[in-house]
PDB file of N, CA and C in Angstrom:
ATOM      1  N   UNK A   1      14.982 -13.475   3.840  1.00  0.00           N
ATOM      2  CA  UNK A   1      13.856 -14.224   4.350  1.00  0.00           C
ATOM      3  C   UNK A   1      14.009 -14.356   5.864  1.00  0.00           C
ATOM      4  N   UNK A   2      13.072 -14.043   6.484  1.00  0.00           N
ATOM      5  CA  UNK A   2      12.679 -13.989   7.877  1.00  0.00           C
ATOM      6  C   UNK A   2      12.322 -15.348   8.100  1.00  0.00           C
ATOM      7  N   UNK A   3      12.866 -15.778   9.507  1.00  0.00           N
ATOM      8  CA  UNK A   3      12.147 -17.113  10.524  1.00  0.00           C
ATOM      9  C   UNK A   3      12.038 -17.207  11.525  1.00  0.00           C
ATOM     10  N   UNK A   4      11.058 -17.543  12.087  1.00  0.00           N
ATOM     11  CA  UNK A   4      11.235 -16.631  13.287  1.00  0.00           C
ATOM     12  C   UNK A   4       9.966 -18.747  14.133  1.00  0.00           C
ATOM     13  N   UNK A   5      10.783 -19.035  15.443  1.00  0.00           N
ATOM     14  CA  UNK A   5      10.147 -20.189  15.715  1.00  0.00           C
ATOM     15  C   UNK A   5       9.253 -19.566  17.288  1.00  0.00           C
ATOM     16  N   UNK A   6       8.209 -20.283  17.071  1.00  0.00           N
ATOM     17  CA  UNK A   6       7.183 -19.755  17.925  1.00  0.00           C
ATOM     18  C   UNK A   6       5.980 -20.578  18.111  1.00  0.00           C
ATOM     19  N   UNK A   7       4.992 -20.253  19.166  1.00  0.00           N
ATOM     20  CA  UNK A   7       4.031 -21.314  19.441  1.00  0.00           C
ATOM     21  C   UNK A   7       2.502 -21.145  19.250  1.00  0.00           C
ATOM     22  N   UNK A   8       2.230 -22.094  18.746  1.00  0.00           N
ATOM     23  CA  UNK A   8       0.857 -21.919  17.869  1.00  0.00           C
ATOM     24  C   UNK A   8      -0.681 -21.358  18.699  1.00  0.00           C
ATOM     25  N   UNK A   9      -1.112 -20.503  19.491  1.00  0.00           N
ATOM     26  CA  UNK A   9      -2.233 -19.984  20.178  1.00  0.00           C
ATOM     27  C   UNK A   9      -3.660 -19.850  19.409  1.00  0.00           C
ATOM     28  N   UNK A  10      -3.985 -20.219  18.065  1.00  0.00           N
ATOM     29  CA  UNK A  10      -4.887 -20.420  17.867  1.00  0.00           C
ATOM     30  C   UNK A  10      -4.825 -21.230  16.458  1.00  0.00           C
ATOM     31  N   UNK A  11      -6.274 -21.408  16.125  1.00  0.00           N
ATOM     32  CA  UNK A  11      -6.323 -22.535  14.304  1.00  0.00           C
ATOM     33  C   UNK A  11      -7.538 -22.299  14.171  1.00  0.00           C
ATOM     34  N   UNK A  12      -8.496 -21.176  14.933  1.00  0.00           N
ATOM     35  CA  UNK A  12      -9.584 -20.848  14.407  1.00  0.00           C
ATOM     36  C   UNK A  12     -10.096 -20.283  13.106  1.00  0.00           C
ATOM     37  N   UNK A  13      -9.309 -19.098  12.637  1.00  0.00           N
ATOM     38  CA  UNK A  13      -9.299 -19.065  11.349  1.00  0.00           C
ATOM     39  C   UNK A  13      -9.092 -20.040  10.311  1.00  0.00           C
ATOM     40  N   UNK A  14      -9.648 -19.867   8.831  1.00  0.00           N
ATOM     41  CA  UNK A  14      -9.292 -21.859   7.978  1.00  0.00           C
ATOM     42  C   UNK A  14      -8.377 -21.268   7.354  1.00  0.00           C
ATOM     43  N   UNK A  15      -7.362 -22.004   7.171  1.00  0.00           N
ATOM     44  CA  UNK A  15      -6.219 -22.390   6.824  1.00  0.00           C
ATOM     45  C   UNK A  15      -4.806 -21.424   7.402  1.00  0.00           C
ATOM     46  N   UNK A  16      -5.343 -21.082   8.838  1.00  0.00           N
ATOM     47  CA  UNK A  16      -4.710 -19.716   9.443  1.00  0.00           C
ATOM     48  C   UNK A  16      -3.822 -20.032  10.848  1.00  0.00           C
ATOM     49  N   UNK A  17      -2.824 -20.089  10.828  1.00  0.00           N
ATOM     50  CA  UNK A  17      -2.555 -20.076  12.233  1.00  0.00           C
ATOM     51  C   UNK A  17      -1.558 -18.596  13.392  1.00  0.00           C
ATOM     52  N   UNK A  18      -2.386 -18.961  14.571  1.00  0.00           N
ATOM     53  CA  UNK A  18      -1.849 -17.237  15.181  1.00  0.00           C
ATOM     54  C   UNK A  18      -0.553 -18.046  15.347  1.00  0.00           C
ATOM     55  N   UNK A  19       0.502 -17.719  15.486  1.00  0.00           N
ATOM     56  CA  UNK A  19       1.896 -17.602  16.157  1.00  0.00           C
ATOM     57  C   UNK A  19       2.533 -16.676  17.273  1.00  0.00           C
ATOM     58  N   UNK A  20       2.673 -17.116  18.524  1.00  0.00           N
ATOM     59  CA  UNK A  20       3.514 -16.568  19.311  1.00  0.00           C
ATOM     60  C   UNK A  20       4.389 -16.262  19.476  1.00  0.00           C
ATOM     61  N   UNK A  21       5.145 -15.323  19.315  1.00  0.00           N
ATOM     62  CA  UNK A  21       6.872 -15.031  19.364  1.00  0.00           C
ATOM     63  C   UNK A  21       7.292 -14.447  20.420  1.00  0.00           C
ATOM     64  N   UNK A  22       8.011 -15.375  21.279  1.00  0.00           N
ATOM     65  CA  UNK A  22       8.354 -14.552  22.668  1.00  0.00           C
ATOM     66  C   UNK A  22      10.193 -14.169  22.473  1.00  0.00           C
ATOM     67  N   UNK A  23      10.078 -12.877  23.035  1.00  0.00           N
ATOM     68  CA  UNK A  23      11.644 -12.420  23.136  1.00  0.00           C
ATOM     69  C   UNK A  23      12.267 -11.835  24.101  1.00  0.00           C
ATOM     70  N   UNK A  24      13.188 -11.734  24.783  1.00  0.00           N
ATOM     71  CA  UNK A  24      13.653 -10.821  25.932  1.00  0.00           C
ATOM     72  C   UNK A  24      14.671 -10.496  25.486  1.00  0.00           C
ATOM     73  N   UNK A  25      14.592  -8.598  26.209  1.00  0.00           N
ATOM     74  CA  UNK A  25      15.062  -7.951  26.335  1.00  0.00           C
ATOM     75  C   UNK A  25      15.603  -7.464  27.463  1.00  0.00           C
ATOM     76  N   UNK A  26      17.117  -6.597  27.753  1.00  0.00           N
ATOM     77  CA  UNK A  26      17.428  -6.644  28.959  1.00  0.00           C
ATOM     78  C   UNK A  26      17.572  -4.972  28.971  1.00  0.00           C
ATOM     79  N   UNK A  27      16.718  -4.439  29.938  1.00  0.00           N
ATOM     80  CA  UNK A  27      16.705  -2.635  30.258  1.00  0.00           C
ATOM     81  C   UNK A  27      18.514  -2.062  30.490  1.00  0.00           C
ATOM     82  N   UNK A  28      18.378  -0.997  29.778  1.00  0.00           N
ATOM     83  CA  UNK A  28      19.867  -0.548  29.450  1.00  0.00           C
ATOM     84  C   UNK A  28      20.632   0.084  30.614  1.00  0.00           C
ATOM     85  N   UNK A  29      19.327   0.291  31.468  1.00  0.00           N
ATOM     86  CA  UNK A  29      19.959   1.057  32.892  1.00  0.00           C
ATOM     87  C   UNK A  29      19.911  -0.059  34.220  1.00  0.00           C
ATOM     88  N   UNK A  30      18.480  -0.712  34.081  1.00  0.00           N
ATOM     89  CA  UNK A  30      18.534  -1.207  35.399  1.00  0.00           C
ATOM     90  C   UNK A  30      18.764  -3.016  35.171  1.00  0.00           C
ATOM     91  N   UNK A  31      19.187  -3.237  34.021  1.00  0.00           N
ATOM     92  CA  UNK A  31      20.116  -4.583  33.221  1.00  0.00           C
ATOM     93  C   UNK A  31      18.927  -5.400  33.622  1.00  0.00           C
ATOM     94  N   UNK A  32      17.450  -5.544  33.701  1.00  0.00           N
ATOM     95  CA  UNK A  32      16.665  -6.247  34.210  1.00  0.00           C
ATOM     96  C   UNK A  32      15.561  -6.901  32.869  1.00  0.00           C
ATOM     97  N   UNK A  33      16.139  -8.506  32.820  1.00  0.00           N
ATOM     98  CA  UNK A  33      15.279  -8.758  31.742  1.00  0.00           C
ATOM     99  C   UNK A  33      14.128  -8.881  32.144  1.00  0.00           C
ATOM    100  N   UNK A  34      13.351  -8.461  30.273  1.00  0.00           N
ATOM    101  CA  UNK A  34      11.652  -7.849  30.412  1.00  0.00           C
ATOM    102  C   UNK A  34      11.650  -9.178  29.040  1.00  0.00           C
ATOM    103  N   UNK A  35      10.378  -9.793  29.308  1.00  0.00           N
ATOM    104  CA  UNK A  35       9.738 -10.841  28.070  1.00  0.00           C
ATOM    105  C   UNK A  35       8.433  -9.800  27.269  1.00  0.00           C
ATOM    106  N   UNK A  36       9.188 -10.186  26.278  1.00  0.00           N
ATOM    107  CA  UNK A  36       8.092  -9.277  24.938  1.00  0.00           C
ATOM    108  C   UNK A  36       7.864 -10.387  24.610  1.00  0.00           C
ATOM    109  N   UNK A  37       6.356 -10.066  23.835  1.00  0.00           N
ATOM    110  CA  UNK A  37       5.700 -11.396  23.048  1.00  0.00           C
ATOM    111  C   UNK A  37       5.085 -10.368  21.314  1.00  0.00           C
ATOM    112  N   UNK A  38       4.866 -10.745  20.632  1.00  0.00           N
ATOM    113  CA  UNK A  38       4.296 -10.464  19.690  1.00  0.00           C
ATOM    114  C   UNK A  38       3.330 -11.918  18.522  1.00  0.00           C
ATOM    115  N   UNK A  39       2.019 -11.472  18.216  1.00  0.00           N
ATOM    116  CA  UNK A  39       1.204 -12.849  17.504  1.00  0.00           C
ATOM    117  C   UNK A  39       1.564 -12.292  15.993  1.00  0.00           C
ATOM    118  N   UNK A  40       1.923 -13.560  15.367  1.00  0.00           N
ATOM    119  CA  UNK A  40       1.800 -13.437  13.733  1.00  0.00           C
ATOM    120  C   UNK A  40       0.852 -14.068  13.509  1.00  0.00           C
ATOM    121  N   UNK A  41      -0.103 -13.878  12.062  1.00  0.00           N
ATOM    122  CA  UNK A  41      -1.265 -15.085  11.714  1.00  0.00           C
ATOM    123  C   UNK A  41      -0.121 -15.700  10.596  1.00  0.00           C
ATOM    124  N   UNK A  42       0.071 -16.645  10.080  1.00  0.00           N
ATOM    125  CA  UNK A  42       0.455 -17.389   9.217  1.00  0.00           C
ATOM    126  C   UNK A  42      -0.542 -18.216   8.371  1.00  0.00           C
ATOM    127  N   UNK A  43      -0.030 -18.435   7.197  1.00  0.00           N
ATOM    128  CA  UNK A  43      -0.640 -19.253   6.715  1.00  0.00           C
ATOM    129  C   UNK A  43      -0.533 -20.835   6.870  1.00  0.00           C
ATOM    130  N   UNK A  44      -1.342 -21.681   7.353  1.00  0.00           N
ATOM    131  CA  UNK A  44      -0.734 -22.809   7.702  1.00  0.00           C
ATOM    132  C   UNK A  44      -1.699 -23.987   6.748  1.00  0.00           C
ATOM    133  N   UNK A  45      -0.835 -24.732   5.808  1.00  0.00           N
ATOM    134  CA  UNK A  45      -1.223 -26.132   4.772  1.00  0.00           C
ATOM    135  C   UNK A  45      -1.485 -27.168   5.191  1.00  0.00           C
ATOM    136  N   UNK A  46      -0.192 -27.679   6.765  1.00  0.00           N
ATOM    137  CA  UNK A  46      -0.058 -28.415   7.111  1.00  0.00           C
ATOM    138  C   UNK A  46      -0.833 -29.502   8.169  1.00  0.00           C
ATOM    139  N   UNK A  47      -1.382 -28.226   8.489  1.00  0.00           N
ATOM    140  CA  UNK A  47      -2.294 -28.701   9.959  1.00  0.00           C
ATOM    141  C   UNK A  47      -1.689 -28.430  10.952  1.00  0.00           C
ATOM    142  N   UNK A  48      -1.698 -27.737  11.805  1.00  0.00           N
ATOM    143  CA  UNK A  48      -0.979 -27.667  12.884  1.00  0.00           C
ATOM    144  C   UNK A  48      -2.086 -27.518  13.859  1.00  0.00           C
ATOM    145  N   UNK A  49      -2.046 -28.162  15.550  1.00  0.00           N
ATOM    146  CA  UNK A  49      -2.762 -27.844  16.174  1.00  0.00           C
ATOM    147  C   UNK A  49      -2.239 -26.529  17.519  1.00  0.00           C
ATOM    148  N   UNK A  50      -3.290 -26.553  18.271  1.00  0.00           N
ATOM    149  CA  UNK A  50      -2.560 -25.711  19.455  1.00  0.00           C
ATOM    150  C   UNK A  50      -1.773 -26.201  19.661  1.00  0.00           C
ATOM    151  N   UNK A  51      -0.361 -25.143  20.565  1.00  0.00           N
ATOM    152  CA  UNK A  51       0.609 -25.636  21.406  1.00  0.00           C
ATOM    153  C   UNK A  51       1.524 -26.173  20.730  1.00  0.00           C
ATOM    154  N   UNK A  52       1.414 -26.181  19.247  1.00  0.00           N
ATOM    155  CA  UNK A  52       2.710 -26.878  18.415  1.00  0.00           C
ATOM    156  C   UNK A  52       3.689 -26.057  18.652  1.00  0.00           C
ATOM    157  N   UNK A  53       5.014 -26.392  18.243  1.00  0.00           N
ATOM    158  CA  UNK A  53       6.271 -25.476  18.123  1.00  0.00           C
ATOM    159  C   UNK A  53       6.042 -25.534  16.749  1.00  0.00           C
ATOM    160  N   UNK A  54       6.408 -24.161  16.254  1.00  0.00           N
ATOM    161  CA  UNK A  54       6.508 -24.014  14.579  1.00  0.00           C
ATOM    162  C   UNK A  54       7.561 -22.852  14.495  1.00  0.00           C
ATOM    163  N   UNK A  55       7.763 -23.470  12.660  1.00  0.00           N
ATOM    164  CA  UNK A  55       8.593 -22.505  12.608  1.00  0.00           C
ATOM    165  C   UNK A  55       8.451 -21.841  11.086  1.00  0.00           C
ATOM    166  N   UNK A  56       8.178 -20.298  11.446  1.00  0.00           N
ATOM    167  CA  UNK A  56       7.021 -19.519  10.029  1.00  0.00           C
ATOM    168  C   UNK A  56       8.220 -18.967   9.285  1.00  0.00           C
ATOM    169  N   UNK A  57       7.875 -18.705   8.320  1.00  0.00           N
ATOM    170  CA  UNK A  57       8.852 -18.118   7.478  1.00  0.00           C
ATOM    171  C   UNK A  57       8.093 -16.280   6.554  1.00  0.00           C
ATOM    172  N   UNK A  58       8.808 -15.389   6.453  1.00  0.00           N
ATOM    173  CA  UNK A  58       8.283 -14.774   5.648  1.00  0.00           C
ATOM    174  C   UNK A  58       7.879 -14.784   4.173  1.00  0.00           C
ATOM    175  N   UNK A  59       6.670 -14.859   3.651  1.00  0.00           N
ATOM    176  CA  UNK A  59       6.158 -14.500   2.357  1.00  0.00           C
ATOM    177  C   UNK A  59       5.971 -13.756   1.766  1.00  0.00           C
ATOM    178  N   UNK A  60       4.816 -14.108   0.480  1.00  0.00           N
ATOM    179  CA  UNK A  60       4.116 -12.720   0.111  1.00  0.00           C
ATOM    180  C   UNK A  60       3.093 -12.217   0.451  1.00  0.00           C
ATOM    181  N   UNK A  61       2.526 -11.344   0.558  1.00  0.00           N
ATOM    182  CA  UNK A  61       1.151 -10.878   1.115  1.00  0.00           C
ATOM    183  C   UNK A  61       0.268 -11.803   1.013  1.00  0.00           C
ATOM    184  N   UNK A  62      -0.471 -12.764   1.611  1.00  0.00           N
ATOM    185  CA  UNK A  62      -1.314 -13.657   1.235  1.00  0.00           C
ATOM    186  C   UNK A  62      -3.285 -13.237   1.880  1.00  0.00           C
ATOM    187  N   UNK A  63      -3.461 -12.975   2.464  1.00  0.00           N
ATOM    188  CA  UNK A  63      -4.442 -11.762   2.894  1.00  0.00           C
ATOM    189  C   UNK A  63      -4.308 -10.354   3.504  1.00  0.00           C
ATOM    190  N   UNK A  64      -4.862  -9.652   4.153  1.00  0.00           N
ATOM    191  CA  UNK A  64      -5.163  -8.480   4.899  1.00  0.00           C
ATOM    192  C   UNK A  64      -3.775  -8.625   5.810  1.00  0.00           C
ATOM    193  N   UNK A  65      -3.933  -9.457   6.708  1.00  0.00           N
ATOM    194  CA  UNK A  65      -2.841  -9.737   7.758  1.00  0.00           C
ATOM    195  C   UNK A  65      -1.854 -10.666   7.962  1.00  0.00           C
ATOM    196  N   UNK A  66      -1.900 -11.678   6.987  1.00  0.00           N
ATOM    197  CA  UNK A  66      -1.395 -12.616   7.011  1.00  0.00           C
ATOM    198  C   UNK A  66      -0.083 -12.339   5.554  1.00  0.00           C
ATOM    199  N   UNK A  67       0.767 -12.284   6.119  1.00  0.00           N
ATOM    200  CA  UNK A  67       2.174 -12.252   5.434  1.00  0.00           C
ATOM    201  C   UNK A  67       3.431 -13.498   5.980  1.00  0.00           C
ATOM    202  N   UNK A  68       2.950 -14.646   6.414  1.00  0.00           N
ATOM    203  CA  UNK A  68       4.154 -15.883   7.177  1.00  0.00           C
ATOM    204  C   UNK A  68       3.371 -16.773   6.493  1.00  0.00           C
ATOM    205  N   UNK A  69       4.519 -18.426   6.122  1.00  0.00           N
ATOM    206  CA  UNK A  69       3.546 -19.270   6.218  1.00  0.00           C
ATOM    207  C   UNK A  69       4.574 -20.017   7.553  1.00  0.00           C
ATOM    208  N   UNK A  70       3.421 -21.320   7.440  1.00  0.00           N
ATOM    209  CA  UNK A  70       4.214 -21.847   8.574  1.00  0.00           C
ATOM    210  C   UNK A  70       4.905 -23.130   7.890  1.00  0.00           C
ATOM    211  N   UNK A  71       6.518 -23.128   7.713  1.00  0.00           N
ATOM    212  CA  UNK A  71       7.246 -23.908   7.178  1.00  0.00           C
ATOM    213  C   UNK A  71       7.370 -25.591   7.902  1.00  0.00           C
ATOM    214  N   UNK A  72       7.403 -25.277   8.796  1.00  0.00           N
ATOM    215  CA  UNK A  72       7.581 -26.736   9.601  1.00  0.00           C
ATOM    216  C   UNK A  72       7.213 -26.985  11.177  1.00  0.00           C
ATOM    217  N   UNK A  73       7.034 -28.171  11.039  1.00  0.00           N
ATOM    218  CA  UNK A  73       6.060 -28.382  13.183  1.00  0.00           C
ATOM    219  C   UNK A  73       7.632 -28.936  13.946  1.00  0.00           C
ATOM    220  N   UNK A  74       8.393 -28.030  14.837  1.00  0.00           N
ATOM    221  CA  UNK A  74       9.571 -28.412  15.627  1.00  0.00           C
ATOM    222  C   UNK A  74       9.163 -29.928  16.500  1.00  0.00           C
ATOM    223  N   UNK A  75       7.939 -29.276  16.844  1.00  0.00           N
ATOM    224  CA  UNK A  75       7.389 -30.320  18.423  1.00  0.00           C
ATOM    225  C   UNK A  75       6.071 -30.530  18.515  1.00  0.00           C
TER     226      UNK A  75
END
């Protein structure tokens, strides 16, 4: 099981939330960290609004794109 903690950028979809996952990486030659981001949709029960800290967990397929729910609000 995957978890991955990240910040909530949208709740427009119903019962859906996007997730932000930011990560850095450091280039193998010129040792210069680079910030990657990637959005998950999750499924979210709880309510969460923008700007929450959350933290999603992997599921089962629950629509088209949505494979996370969101387990708990950090902040």
């Amino acid at each position: 099981m995957k978890r991955f903690i990240g910040i909530v950028t949208s709740t427009k979809p119903q019962k859906t939330a996007v997730v932000r996952i930011d990560h850095f990486w450091q280039h193998p030659i010129y040792k210069k960290k680079i910030k990657r981001s990637k959005k998950y949709q999750a499924h979210d029960i709880i309510g969460v609004t923008v700007g929450d800290k959350v933290e999603i967990v992997s599921s089962r397929p629950i629509s088209k794109l949505k494979r996370w729910k969101v387990k708990k609000v950090i902040k």
